[in-house]
Structures are given as structure tokens and as C-alpha cells.
Protein backbone atom coordinates (compact mmCIF):
# COMPACT_ATOMS: atom_id res chain seq x y z
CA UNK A 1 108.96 -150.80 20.05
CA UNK A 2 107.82 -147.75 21.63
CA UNK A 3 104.51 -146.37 19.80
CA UNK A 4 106.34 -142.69 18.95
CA UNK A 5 108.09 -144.55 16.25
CA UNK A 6 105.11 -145.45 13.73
CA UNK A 7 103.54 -142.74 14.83
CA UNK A 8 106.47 -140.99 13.39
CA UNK A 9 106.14 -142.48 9.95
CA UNK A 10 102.61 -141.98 10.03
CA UNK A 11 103.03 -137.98 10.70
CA UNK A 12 105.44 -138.50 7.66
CA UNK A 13 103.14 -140.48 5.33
CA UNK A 14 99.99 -137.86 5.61
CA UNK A 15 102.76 -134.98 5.12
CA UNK A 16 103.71 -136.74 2.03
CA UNK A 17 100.14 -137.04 0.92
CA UNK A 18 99.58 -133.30 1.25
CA UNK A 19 102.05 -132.45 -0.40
CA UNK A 20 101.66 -134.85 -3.24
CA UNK A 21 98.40 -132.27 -3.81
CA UNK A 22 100.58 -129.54 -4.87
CA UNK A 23 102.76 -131.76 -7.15
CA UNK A 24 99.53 -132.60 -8.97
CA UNK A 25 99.33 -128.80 -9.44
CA UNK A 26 103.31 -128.80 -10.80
CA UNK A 27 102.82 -131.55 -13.20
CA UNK A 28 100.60 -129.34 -15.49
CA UNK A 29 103.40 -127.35 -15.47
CA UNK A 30 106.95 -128.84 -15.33
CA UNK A 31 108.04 -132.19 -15.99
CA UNK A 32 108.39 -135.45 -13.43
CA UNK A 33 112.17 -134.92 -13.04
CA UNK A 34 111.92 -131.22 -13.12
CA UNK A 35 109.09 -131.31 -10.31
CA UNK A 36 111.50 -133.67 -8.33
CA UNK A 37 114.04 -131.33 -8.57
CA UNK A 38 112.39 -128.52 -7.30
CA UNK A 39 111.18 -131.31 -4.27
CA UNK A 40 114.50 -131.44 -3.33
CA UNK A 41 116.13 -128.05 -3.70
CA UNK A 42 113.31 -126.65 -1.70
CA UNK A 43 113.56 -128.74 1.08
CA UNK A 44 117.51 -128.47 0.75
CA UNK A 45 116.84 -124.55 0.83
CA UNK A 46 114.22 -124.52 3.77
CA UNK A 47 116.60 -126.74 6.03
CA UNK A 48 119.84 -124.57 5.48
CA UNK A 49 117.96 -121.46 5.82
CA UNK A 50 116.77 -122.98 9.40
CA UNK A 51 119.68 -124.68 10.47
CA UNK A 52 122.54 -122.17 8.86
CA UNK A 53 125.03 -125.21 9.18
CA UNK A 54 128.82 -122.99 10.00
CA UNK A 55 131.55 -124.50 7.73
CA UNK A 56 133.92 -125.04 10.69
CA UNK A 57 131.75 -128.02 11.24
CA UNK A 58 131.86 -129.42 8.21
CA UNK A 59 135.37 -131.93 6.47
CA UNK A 60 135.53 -132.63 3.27
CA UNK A 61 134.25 -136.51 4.51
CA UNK A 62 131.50 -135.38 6.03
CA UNK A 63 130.66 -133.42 2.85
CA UNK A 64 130.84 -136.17 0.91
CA UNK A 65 128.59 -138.37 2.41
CA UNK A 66 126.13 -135.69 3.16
CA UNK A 67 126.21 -135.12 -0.81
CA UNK A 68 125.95 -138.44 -1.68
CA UNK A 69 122.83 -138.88 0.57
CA UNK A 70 121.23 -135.70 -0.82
CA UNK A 71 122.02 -136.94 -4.54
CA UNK A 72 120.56 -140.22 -4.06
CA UNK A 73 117.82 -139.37 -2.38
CA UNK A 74 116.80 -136.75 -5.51
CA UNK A 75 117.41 -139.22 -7.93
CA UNK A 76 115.20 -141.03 -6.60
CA UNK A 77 112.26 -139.26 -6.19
CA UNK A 78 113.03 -138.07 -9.98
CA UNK A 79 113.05 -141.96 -10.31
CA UNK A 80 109.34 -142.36 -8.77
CA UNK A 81 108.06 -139.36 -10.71
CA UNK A 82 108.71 -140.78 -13.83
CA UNK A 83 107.67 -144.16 -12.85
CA UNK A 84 103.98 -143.07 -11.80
CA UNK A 85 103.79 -141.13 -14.98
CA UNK A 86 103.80 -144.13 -16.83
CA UNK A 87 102.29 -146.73 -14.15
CA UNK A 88 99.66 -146.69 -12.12
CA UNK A 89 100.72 -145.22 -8.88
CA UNK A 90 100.25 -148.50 -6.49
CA UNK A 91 101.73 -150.79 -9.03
CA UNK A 92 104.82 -148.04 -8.28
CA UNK A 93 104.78 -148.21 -5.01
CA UNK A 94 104.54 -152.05 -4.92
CA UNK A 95 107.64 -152.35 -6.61
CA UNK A 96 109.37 -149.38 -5.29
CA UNK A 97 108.98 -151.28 -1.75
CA UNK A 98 111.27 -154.62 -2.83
CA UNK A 99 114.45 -151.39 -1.82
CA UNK A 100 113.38 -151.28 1.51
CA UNK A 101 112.55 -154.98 2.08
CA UNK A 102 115.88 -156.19 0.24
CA UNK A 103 117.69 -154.23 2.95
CA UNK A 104 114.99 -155.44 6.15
CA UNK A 105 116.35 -159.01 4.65
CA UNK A 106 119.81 -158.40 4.03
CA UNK A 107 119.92 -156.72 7.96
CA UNK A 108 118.22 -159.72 9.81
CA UNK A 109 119.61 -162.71 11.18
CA UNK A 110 116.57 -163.84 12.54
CA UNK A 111 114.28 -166.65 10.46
CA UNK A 112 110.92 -164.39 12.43
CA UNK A 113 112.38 -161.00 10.65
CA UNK A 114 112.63 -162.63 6.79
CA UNK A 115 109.29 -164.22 7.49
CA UNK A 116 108.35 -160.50 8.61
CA UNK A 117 109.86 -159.20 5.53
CA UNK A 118 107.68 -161.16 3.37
CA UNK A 119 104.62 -160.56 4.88
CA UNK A 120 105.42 -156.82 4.53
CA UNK A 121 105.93 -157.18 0.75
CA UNK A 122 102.91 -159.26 0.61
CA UNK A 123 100.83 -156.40 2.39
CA UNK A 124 101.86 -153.54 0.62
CA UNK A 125 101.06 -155.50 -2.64
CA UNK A 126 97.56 -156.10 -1.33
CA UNK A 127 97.23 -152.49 -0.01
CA UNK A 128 98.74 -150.50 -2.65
CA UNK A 129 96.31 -151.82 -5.18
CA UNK A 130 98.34 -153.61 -8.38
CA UNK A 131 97.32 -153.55 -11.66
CA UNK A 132 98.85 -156.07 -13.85
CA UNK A 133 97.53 -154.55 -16.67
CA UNK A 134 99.68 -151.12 -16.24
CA UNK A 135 102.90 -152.54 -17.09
CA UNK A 136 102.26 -154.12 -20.57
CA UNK A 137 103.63 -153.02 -23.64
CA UNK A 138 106.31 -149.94 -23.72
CA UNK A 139 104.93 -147.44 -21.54
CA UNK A 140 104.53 -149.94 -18.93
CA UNK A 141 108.18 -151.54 -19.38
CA UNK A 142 109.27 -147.77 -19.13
CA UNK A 143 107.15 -147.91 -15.65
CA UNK A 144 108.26 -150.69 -14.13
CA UNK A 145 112.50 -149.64 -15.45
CA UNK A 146 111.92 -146.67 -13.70
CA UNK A 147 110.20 -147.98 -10.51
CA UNK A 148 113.05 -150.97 -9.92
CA UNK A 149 115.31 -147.43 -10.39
CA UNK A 150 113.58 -146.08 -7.53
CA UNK A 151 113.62 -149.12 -5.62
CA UNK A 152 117.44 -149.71 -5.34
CA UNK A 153 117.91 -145.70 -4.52
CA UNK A 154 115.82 -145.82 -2.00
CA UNK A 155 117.50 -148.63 -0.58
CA UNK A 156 120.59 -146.62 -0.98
CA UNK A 157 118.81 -143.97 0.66
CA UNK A 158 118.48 -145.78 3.70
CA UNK A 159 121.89 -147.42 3.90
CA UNK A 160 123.47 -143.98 3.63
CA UNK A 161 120.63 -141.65 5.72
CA UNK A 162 121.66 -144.02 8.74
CA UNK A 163 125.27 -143.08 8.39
CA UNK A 164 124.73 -139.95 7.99
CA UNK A 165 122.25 -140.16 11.15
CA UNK A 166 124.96 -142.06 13.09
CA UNK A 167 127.31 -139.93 12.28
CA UNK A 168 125.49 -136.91 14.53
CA UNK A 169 123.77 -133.85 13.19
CA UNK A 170 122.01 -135.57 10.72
CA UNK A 171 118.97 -133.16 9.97
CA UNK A 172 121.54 -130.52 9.43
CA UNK A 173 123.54 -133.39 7.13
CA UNK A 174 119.97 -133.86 5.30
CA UNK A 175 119.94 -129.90 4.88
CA UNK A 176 123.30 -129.76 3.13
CA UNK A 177 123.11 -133.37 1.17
CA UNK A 178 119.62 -132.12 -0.35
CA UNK A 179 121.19 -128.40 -1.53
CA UNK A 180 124.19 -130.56 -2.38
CA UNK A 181 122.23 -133.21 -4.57
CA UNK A 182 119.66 -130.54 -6.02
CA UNK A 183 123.47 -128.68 -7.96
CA UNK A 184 124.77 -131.36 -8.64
CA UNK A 185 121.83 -132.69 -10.51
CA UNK A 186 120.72 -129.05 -11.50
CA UNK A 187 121.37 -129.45 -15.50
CA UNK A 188 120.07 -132.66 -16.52
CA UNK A 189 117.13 -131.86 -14.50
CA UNK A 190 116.49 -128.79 -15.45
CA UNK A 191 117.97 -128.35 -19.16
CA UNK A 192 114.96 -129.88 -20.84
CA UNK A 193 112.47 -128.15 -19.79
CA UNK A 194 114.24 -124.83 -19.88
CA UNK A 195 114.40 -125.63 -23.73
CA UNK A 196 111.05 -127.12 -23.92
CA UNK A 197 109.10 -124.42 -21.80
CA UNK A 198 111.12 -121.58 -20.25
CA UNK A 199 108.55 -119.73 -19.41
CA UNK A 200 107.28 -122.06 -16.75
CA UNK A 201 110.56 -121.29 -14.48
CA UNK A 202 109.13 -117.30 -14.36
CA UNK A 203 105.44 -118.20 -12.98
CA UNK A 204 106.60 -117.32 -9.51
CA UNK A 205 103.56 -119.91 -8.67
CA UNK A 206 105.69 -122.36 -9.78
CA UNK A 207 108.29 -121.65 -7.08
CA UNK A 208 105.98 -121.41 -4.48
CA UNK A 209 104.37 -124.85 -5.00
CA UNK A 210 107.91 -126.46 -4.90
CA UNK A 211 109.00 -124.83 -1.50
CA UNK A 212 105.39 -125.97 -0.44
CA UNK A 213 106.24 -129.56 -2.10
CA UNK A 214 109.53 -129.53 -0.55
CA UNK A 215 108.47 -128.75 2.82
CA UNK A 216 105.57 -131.08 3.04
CA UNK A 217 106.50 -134.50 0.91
CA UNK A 218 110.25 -133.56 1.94
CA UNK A 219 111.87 -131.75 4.56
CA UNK A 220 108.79 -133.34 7.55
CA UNK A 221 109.14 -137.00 6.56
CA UNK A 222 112.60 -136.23 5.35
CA UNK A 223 113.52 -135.03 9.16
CA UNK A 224 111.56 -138.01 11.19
CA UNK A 225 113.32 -140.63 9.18
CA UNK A 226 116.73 -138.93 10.48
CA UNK A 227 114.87 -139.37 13.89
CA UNK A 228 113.83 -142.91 13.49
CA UNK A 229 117.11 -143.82 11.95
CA UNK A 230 119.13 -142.88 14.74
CA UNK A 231 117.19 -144.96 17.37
CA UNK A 232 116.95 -148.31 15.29
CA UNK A 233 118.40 -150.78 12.50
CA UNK A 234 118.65 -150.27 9.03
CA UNK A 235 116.41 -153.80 9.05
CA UNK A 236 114.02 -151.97 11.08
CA UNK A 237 113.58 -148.83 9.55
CA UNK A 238 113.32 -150.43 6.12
CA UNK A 239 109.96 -152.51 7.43
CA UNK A 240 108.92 -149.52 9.55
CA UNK A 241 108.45 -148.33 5.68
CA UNK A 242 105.13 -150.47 5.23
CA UNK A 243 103.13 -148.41 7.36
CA UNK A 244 102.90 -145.42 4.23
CA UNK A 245 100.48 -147.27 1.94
CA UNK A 246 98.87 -148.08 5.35
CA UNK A 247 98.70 -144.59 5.99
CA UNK A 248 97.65 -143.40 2.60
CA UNK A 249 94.53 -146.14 2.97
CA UNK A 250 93.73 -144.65 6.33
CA UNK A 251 93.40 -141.61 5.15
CA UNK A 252 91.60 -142.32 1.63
CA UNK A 253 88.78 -143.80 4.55
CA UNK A 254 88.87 -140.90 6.07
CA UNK A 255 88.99 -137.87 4.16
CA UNK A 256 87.65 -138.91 1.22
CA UNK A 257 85.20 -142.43 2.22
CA UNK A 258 87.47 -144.31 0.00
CA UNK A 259 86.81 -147.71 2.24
CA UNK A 260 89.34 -150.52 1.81
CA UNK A 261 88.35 -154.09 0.44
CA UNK A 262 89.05 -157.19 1.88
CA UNK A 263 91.96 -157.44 -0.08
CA UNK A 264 93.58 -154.16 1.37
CA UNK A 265 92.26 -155.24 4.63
CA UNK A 266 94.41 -158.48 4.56
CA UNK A 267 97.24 -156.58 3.57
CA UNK A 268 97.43 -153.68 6.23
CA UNK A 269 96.60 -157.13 8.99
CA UNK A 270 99.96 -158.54 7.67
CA UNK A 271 102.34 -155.49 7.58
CA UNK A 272 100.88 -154.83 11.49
CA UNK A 273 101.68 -158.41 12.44
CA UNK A 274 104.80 -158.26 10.53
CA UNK A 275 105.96 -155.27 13.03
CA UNK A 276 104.52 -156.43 15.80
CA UNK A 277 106.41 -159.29 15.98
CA UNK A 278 109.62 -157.96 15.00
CA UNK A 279 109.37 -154.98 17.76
CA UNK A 280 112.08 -155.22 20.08
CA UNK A 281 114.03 -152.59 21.77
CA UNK A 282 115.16 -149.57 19.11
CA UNK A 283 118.25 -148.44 21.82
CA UNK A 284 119.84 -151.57 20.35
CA UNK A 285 119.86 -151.64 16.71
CA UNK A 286 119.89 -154.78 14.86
CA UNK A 287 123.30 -156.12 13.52
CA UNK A 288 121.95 -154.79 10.10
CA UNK A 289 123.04 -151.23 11.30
């Protein structure tokens, strides 16, 4: 697998990170859905504002995927919000990840890729830091509801990203299905904290923290995975996925001298081995495409 792939996700993962700074900042503010919202009609925004996708190009089909895609992949980052606002955040991660591995398992045919699979899920258990203790009682039932939510859209998010990646023009598709998916889901995101605290939505700050949100944890990953995804496998691109709590560790070391355990250390050795040895040639895509 040629190295401008991970590197890829990693460029993705630290854009993520940055932006998850200013979400911090929109959380005092708005609530998790609302702040996911804004996530995705900002990038949505951004991307047709770049792009200007002409009509001619678009049917009605290709509309309706593109929508689909863009409503999916709101929900479920209004999924993960809510999830880490009632879990710890790598307990939400942990099980956000069994979306991505059930589709690297339901995509291979090799015994070598479910043994991959595993050690993946193992990994980002050990890296992502779990904490038992977060999803007792209600609050963490709540939690752990919403992060097996955000788990099977973003397994959905991959399953319908690489169609919409196969199907050509896909960064423009992303543009569209995120505009798309931010109306459709504009009320029930939106009405309760219009009700709640309307005067949030005129702090033009607020507005300018969720373009910069939507940019950063959106439209830059957002775009690479439409890259990635139309070079390799669904089964591929859903282990590919490990390497973001890998990322976020390399750059707690880093920036702030947050140095991993042994315990995170075993982890990040299994999720390299498991894709190293699955790397093959992405020009053919695994029958899980």
C-alpha cells in the first residue's frame, strides 16, 4: 500500500483534532446536535461555494445518493456529540470503531484480513483509553445508545461515501450531500435550542467557529476519505480508520508531552501490524467494494 494513503488519514486525523478545539469553544454555547449541525452545514457551504456544482450535472439519482450520504454522515456526527457528552471520549471512540470494523469483516474473504480486523479493534481499545466505569448507570447507558448510533452510521457512511466516490465527482457529491443533509435535518437540530437559547444563533462568533469547525474536523478529512475511497476497498478503508486514535496519541506526545503507556503502546503495535499485513495493491479494491 503506497505510504500517501495513511499519510492521508493522518493529515485528516490532526485536522480533526484542530478543529475539535473550536467545538470545545461551541459547546459553551450550543448544544451537541446543534454544534454538529453547524459541522456539517459549514462544510456543506464551504464545498459548494468552491466547487459551484452546475445542475446540468446533477439526476435526480445522483441527488439522492449524494443526500443520503450527506444525511448520514450528519447524523452521525450529531450521534458522536451526544455520545461524548455523556461518556468519556475514548470509551466513544472505542465503540464507535466496531462500524468500521463490522464492514473491514463483512468486505474480506481472507482468514489474514478478519484476524487484521481484530487486532485493529483490539488496538484502538488499548489506544483510545476505556473506562469501564463511564458507562454505568443512566448517563452512561445514554453514552454507550448513542455511541453504537454512531457506530452503524458511520458504517453507513462508508458503504455509501464509496458509491458516491465510484460514482465520479465525489468531493463535489460530498459538497451537495452535506448542504443536502444539513436541510434536511435543519429543524430537529436546530428547534431546541432556538427555543432554549435564541440568542446564541445572533453571536456572529458562533458562526464563525462552525465554518472554522466545518472546514477543519469536516470538509479536509471529509475530502481525503473521498480520495482514499476511490483508490481502495470498502474493507480497506474501514481498517485504514485505526490510524485516528493513533494519530490523536501521536500528537498528545507531541504537542502537549502526553506520553503513551505500555498499554497504548501495544495497541498502536497491533493496528500497524494489522495494516501492514493486509497492504496489497489499492488499484484493485477488495471484493468488499
Amino acid at each position: 500500500m503506497p505510504l500517501m494513503i495513511p499519510a492521508m488519514f493522518v493529515i485528516g486525523a490532526i485536522s480533526q483534532y484542530v478543529g475539535a478545539s473550536l467545538g470545545v469553544g461551541l459547546f459553551e454555547s450550543l448544544s451537541p446536535v446543534a454544534v454538529a449541525w453547524l459541522r456539517g452545514a459549514g462544510a456543506g457551504l464551504i464545498l459548494i461555494l468552491a466547487l459551484r456544482p452546475r445542475r446540468r450535472n446533477w439526476s435526480a439519482a445522483r441527488l439522492r445518493v449524494a443526500a443520503l450520504f450527506g444525511t448520514v454522515t450528519v447524523l452521525m456526527n450529531m450521534a458522536f456529540y451526544e455520545a461524548i457528552a455523556h461518556i468519556d471520549l475514548g470509551t466513544a471512540v472505542a465503540i464507535e470503531f466496531l462500524g468500521p470494523i463490522t464492514v473491514a469483516v463483512a468486505g474480506s474473504r481472507r482468514t489474514v484480513d478478519l484476524l487484521a480486523a481484530a487486532a485493529a479493534l483490539v488496538g484502538v481499545v488499548c489506544v483510545a483509553g476505556v473506562n469501564i466505569t463511564a458507562v454505568s448507570g443512566y448517563d452512561g447507558a445514554v453514552g454507550v445508545g448513542f455511541a453504537l448510533l454512531a457506530a452503524g452510521l458511520w458504517a453507513g457512511y462508508i458503504v455509501i461515501g464509496k458509491r458516491v466516490a465510484d460514482a465520479g465527482g465525489g468531493i463535489e457529491g460530498l459538497g451537495v450531500g452535506l448542504a443536502a443533509g444539513a436541510l434536511v435535518l435543519a429543524v430537529p437540530a436546530l428547534a431546541p435550542d432556538l427555543v432554549a437559547r435564541p440568542g446564541a444563533f445572533l453571536q456572529w462568533e458562533v458562526w464563525i467557529l462552525g465554518l472554522g469547525l466545518g472546514l477543519l474536523s469536516s470538509v479536509i478529512p471529509y475530502v481525503l476519505d473521498q480520495v482514499v475511497l476511490g483508490r481502495v476497498g470498502r474493507a480497506r478503508f474501514a481498517l485504514l480508520l485505526a490510524l485516528l486514535p493513533v494519530t490523536a496519541t501521536g500528537v498528545g506526545a507531541v504537542m502537549l508531552g502526553q506520553r503513551p503507556g505500555w498499554i497504548e503502546a501495544v495497541g498502536i503495535a497491533l493496528i500497524v501490524i494489522a495494516i501492514v499485513v493486509t497492504s496489497r495493491d489499492t488499484t484493485n479494491p477488495d471484493p468488499g467494494s
